[in-house]
Protein backbone atom coordinates (compact mmCIF):
# COMPACT_ATOMS: atom_id res chain seq x y z
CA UNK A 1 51.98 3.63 -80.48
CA UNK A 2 52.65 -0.04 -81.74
CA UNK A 3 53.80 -1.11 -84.67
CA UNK A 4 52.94 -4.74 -86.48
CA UNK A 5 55.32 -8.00 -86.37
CA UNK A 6 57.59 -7.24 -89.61
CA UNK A 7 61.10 -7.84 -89.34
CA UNK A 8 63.78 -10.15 -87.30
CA UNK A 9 62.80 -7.88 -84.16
CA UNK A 10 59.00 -8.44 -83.98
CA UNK A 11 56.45 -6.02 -83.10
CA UNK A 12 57.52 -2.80 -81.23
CA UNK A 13 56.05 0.31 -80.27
CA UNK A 14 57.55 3.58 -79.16
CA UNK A 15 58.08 4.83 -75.49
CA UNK A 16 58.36 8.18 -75.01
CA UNK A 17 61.63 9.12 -73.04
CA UNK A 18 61.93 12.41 -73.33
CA UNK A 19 59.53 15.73 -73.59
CA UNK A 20 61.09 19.52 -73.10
CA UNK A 21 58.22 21.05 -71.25
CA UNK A 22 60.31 23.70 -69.76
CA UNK A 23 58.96 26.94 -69.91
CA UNK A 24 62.19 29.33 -70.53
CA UNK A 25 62.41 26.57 -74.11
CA UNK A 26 58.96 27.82 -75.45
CA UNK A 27 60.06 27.51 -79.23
CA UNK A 28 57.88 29.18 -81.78
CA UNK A 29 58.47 27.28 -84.36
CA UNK A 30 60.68 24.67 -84.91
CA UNK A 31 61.80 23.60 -88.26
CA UNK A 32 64.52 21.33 -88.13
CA UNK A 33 66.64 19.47 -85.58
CA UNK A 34 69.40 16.61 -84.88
CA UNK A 35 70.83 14.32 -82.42
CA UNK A 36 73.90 16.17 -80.96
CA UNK A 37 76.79 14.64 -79.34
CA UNK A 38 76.81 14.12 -75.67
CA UNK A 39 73.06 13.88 -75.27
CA UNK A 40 72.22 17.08 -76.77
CA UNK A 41 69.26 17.83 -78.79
CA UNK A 42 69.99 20.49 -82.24
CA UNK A 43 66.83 22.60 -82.45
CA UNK A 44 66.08 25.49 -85.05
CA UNK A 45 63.78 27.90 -83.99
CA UNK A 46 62.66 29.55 -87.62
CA UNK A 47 60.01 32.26 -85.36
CA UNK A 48 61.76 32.84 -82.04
CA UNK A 49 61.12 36.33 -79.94
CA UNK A 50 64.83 37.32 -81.08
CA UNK A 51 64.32 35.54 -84.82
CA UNK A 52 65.37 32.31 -86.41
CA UNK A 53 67.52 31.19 -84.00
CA UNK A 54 69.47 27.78 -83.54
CA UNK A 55 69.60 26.17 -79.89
CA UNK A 56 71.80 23.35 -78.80
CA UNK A 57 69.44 21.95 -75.40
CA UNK A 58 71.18 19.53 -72.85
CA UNK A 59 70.28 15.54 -72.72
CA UNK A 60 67.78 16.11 -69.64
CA UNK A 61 65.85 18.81 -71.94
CA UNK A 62 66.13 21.68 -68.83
CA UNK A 63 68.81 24.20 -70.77
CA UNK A 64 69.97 25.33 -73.92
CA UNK A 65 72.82 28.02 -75.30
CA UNK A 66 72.62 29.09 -78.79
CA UNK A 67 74.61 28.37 -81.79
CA UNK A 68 75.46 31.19 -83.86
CA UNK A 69 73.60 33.64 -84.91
CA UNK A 70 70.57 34.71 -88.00
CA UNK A 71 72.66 36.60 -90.64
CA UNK A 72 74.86 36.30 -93.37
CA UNK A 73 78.22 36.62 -91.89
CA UNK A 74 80.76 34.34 -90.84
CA UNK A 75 79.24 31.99 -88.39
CA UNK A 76 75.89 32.90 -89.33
CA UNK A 77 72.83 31.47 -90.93
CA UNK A 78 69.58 32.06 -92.57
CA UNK A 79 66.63 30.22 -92.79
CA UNK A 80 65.29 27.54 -94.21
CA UNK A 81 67.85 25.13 -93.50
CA UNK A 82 68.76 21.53 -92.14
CA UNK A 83 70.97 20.45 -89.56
CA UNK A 84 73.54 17.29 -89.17
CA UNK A 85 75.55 15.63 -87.25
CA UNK A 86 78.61 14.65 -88.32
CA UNK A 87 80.65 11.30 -87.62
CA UNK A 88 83.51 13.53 -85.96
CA UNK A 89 80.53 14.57 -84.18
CA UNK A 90 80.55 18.44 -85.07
CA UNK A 91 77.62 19.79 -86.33
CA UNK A 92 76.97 20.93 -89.84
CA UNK A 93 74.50 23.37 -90.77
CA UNK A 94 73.12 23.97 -94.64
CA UNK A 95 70.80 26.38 -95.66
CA UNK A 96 68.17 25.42 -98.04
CA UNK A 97 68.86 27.74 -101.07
CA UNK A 98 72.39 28.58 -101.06
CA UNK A 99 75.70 27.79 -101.25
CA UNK A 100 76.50 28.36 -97.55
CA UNK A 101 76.72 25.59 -94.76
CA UNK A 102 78.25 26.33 -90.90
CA UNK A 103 80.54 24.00 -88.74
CA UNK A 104 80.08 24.12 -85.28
CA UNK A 105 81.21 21.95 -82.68
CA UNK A 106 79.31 19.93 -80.56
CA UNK A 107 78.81 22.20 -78.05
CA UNK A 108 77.78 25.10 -79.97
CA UNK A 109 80.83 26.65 -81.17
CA UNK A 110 81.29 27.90 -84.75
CA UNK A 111 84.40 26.43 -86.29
CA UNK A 112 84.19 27.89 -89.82
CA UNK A 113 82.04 29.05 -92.30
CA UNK A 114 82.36 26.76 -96.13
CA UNK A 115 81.74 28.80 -99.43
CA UNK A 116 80.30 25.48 -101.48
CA UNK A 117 80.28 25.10 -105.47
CA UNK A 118 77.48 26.85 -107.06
CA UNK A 119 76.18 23.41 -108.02
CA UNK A 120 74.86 22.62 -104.52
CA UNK A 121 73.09 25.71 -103.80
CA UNK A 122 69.58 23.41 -104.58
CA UNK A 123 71.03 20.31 -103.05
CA UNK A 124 70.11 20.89 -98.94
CA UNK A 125 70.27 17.31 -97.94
CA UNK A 126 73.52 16.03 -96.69
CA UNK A 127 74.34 12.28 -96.12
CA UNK A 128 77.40 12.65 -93.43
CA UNK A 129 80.04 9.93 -94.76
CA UNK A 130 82.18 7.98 -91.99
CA UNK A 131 85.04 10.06 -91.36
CA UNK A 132 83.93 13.30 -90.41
CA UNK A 133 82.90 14.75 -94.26
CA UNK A 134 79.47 14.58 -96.02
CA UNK A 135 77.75 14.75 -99.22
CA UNK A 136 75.33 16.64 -101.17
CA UNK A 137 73.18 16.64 -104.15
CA UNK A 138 74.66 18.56 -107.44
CA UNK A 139 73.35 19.03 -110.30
CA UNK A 140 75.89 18.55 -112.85
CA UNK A 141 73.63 19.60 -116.27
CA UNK A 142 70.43 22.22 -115.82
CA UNK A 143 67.29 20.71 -116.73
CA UNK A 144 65.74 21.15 -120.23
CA UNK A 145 62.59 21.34 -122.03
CA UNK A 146 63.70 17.92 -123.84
CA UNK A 147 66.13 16.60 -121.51
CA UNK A 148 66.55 16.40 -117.65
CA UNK A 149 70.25 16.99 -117.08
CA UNK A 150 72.89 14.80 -114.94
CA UNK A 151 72.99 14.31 -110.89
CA UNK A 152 75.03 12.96 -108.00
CA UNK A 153 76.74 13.88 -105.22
CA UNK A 154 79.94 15.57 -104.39
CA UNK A 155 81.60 14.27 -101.64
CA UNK A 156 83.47 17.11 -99.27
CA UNK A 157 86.38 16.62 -96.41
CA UNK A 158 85.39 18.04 -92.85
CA UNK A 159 86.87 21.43 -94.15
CA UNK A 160 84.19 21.56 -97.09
CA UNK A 161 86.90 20.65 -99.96
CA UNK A 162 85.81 17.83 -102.31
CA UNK A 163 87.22 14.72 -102.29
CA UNK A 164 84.92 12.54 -104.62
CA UNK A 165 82.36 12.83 -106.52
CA UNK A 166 79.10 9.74 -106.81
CA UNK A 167 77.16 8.69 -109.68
CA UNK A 168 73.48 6.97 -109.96
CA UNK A 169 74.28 3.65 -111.93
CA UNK A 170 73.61 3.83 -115.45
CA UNK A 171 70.75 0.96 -114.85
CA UNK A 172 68.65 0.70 -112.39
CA UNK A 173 68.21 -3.28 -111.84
CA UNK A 174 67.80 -3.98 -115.90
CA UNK A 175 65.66 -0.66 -117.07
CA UNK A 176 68.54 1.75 -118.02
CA UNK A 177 68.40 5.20 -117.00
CA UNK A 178 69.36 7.98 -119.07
CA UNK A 179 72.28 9.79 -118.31
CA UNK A 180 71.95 8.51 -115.14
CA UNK A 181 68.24 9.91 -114.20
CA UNK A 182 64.78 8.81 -113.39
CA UNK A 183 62.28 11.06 -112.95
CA UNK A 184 59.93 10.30 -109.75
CA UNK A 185 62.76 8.12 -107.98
CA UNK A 186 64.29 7.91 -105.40
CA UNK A 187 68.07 8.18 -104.86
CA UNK A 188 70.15 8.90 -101.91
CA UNK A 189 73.65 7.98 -101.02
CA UNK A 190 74.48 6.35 -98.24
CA UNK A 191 77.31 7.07 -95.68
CA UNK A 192 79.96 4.86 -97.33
CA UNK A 193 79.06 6.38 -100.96
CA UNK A 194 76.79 3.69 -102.52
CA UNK A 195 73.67 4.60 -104.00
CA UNK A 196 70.54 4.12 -102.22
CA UNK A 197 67.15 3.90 -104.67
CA UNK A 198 63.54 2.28 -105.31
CA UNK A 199 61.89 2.11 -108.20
CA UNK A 200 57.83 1.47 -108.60
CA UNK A 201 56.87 -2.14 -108.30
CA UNK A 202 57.28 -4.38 -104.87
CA UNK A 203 58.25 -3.29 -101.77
CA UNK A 204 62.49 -3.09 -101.98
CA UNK A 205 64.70 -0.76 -102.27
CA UNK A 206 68.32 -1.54 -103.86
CA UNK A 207 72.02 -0.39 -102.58
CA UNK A 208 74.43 0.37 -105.44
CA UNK A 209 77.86 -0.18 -103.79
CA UNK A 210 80.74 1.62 -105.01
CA UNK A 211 82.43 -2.39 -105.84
CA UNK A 212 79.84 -2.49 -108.22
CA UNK A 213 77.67 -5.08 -106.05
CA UNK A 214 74.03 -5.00 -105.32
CA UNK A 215 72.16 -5.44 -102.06
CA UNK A 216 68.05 -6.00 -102.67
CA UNK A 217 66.08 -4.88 -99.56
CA UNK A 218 62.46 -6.16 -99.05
CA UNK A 219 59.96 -6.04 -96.46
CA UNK A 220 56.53 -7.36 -96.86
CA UNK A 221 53.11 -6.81 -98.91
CA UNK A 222 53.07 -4.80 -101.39
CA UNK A 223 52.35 -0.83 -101.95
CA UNK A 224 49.20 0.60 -101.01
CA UNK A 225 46.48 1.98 -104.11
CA UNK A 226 46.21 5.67 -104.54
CA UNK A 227 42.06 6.29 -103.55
CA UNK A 228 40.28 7.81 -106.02
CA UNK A 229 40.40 11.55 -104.58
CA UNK A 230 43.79 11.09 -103.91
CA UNK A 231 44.56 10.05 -107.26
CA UNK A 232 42.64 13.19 -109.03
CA UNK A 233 44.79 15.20 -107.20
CA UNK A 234 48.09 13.40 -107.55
CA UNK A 235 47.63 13.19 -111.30
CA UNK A 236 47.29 17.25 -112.00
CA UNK A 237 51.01 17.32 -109.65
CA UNK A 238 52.30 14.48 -112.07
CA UNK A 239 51.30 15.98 -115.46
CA UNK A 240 52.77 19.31 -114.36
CA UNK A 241 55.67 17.60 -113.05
CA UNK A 242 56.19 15.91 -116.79
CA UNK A 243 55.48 18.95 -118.62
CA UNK A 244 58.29 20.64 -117.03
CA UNK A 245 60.68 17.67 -117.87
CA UNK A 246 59.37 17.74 -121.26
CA UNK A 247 57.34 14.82 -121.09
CA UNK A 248 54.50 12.76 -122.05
CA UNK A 249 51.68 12.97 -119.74
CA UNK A 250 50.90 9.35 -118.01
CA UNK A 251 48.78 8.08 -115.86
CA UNK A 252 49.45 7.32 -112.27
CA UNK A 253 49.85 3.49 -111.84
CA UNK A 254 47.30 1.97 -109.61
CA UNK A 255 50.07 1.38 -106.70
CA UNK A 256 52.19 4.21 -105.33
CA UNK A 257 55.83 3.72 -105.66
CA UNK A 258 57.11 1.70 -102.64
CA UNK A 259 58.53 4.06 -100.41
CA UNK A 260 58.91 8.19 -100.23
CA UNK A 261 62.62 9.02 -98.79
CA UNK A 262 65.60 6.76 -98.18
CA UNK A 263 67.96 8.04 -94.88
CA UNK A 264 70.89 6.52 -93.21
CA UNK A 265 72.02 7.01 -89.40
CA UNK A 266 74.99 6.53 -87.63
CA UNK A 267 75.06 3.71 -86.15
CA UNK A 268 74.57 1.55 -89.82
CA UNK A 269 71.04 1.61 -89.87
CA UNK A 270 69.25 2.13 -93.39
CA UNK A 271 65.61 4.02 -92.41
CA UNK A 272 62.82 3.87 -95.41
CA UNK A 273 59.84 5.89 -95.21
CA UNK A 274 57.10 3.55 -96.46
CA UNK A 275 54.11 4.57 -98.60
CA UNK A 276 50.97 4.52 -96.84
CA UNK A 277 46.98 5.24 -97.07
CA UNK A 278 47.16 9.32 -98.11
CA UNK A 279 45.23 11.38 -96.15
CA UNK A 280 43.64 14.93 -97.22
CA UNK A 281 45.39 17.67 -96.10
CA UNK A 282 43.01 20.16 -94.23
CA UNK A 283 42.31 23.19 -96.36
CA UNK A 284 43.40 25.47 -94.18
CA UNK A 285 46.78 24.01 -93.45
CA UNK A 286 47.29 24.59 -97.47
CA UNK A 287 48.80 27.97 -99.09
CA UNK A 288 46.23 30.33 -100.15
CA UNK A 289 48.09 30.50 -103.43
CA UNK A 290 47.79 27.10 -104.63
CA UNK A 291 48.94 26.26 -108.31
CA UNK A 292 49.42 22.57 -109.92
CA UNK A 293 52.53 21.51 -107.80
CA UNK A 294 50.14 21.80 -104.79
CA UNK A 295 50.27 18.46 -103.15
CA UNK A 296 47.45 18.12 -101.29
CA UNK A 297 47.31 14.35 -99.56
CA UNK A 298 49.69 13.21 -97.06
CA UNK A 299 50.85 9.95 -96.08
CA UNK A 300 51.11 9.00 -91.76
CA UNK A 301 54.45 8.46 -91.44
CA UNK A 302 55.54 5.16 -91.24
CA UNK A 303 59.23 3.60 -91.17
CA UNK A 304 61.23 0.53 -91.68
CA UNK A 305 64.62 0.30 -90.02
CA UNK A 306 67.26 -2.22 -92.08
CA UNK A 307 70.82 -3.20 -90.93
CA UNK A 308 73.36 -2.90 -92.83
CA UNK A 309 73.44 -6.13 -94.26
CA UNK A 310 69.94 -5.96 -95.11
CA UNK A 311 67.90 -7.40 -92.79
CA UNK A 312 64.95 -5.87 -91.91
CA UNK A 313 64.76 -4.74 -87.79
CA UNK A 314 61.43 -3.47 -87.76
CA UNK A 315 58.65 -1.36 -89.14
CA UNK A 316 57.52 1.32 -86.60
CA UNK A 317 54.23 3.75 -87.12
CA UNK A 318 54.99 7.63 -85.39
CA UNK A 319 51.66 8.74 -83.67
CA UNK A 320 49.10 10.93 -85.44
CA UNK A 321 50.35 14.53 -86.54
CA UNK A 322 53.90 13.69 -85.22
CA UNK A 323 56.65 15.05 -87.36
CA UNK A 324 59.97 13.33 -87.58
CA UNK A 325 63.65 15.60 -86.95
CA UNK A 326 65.89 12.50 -86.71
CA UNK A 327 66.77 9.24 -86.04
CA UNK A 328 69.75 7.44 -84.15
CA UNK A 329 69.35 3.48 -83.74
CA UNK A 330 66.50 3.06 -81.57
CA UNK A 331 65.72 6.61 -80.79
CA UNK A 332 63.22 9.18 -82.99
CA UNK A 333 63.71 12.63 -82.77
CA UNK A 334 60.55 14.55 -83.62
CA UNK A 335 57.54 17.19 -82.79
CA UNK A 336 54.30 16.22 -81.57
CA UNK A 337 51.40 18.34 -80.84
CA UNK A 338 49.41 17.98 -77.12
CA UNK A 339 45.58 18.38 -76.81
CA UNK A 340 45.76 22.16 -76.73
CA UNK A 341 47.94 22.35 -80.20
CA UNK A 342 50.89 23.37 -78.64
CA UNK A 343 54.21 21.96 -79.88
CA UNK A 344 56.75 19.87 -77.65
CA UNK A 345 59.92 18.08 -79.11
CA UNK A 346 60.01 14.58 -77.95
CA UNK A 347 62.60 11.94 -78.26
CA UNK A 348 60.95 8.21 -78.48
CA UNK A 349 62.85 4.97 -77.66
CA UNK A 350 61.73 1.94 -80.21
CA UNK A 351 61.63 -1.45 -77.60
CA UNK A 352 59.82 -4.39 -78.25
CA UNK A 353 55.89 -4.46 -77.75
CA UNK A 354 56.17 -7.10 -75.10
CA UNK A 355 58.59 -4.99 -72.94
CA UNK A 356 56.39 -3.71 -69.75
């Protein structure tokens, strides 16, 4: 899978290095994973013979041991839920929906279990910061029929005490922003606490630092048009979508915004999932009870990679029906699907298209 010449690194393409074929790791099926430290590979198992279950498998993808337990005791977890690595490299679990998240160390071990603020219980994604801590969305007002209340991010210690707490900016380039909130937006912080956004228009994206200064990322062209079927669709999601914010209805522009999700890796790099052509999803791969939030177009996954500074690396395409756990500089963690529909987890290496 190739990728076209955009950025200071050229074209690349992705080699796979790694594919856990083993038959004793027959996962059911996996919902989230992570980079571990030492070579591992973090995989959750939400189906397993013995239930949701959490496996930590070793860098040549022949063994795993398991991490915890499914429960709701110390040490244990329930599913849906993400997992992280952290910069001390221990391992931090959060569930999806509540206000429970699991240390463990990087070989499996559980080190404690953290009681979070009610606040976070909706706020699953965690940013890990530089020094061994993280931080997660909270809410800070509930939303209301004529206002949509505050956000950020708390910022916790490695023992799950908060430290700091992070703020949108109060304008985003020169359009202000309401108590600090744009509907449709994207915001993330990134791992040394400045504020990570785009905003519909060109393809950039803007870092907020906490100094006050501001970094403009580009990459080239500009974002794709919605089709016309895609569109239809995408507009019933968006009135609903306003209706619960108490708001106008509006019609879509004719460009999608310019990217869908903002992440940050260890090693420095800024990742930016790009907007792309959507495609339909397949009706049977939708819920039988679909209502208006139903989003029924997705986009292939495509990715640019920026340094720190800035400077764009590269823009790399995953391969068809390949879905994306994690990234580390110039490795992809993901799940990819063979001929007979079976799932494998597969770690790809980004190199340069001209490398044999």
């Amino acid at each position: 899978m190739s990728s076209p010449a955009e950025g200071v690194e050229g074209p690349v393409r992705l080699a796979e290095s790694l594919r856990i074929t083993e038959p004793s790791l027959d996962f059911s099926r996996i919902d989230a994973g992570a980079f571990g430290p030492g070579g591992t590979i973090w995989i959750f198992d939400a189906a397993g013979p013995q239930g949701a279950s959490i496996h930590v498998v070793d860098a040549l993808g022949h063994t795993a041991t398991p991490a915890g337990r499914e429960g709701e005791g110390p040490g244990e977890y329930r599913a849906p839920l993400r997992i992280f690595r952290l910069a001390d490299s221990t391992m931090l679990v959060k569930e999806m929906s509540t206000t429970r998240a699991v240390l463990f160390s990087g070989t499996g071990t559980v080190l404690s279990t953290i009681a979070l603020p009610p606040k976070v219980a909706g706020g699953w994604v965690v940013t890990p910061d530089t020094a061994g801590g993280w931080f997660i969305t909270v809410s800070f007002e509930d939303n209301k029929p004529n206002r949509i209340g505050r956000f950020g991010w708390l910022h916790f210690d490695h023992t799950g005490n908060v430290i700091d707490t992070v703020h949108p900016p109060i304008h985003v380039l020169s359009e202000p922003t309401p108590d600090g909130i744009a509907p449709g937006r994207i915001r993330t912080v990134g791992r040394d606490g400045s504020v990570l956004t785009t905003i519909p228009g060109p393809n950039r994206f803007m870092r907020y630092a906490r100094d006050r200064s501001v970094l403009v990322m580009e990459w080239p062209g500009l974002p794709p048009e919605y089709g016309d079927a895609e569109r239809a669709d995408m507009q019933v999601v968006e009135d609903r979508m306003r209706e619960l914010f108490g708001e106008a209805k509006r019609a879509l522009p004719t460009r999608k915004q310019p990217a869908n999700r903002i992440l940050t890796d260890g090693s420095g790099n800024l990742w930016v999932q790009l907007s792309n052509v959507g495609e339909r999803i397949p009706d049977e791969e939708l819920s039988k009870d679909q209502g208006p939030l139903t989003v029924k177009w997705r986009e292939p996954d495509r990715w640019a990679a920026f340094r720190h500074d800035g400077t764009l690396r590269f823009v790399v395409d995953l391969p068809p029906h390949a879905r994306l756990l994690d990234r580390e500089g110039d490795r992809l963690l993901g799940v990819i699907a063979d001929e007979s529909g079976a799932e494998h987890v597969v770690v790809w290496r980004i190199i340069s298209r001209d490398v044999p």
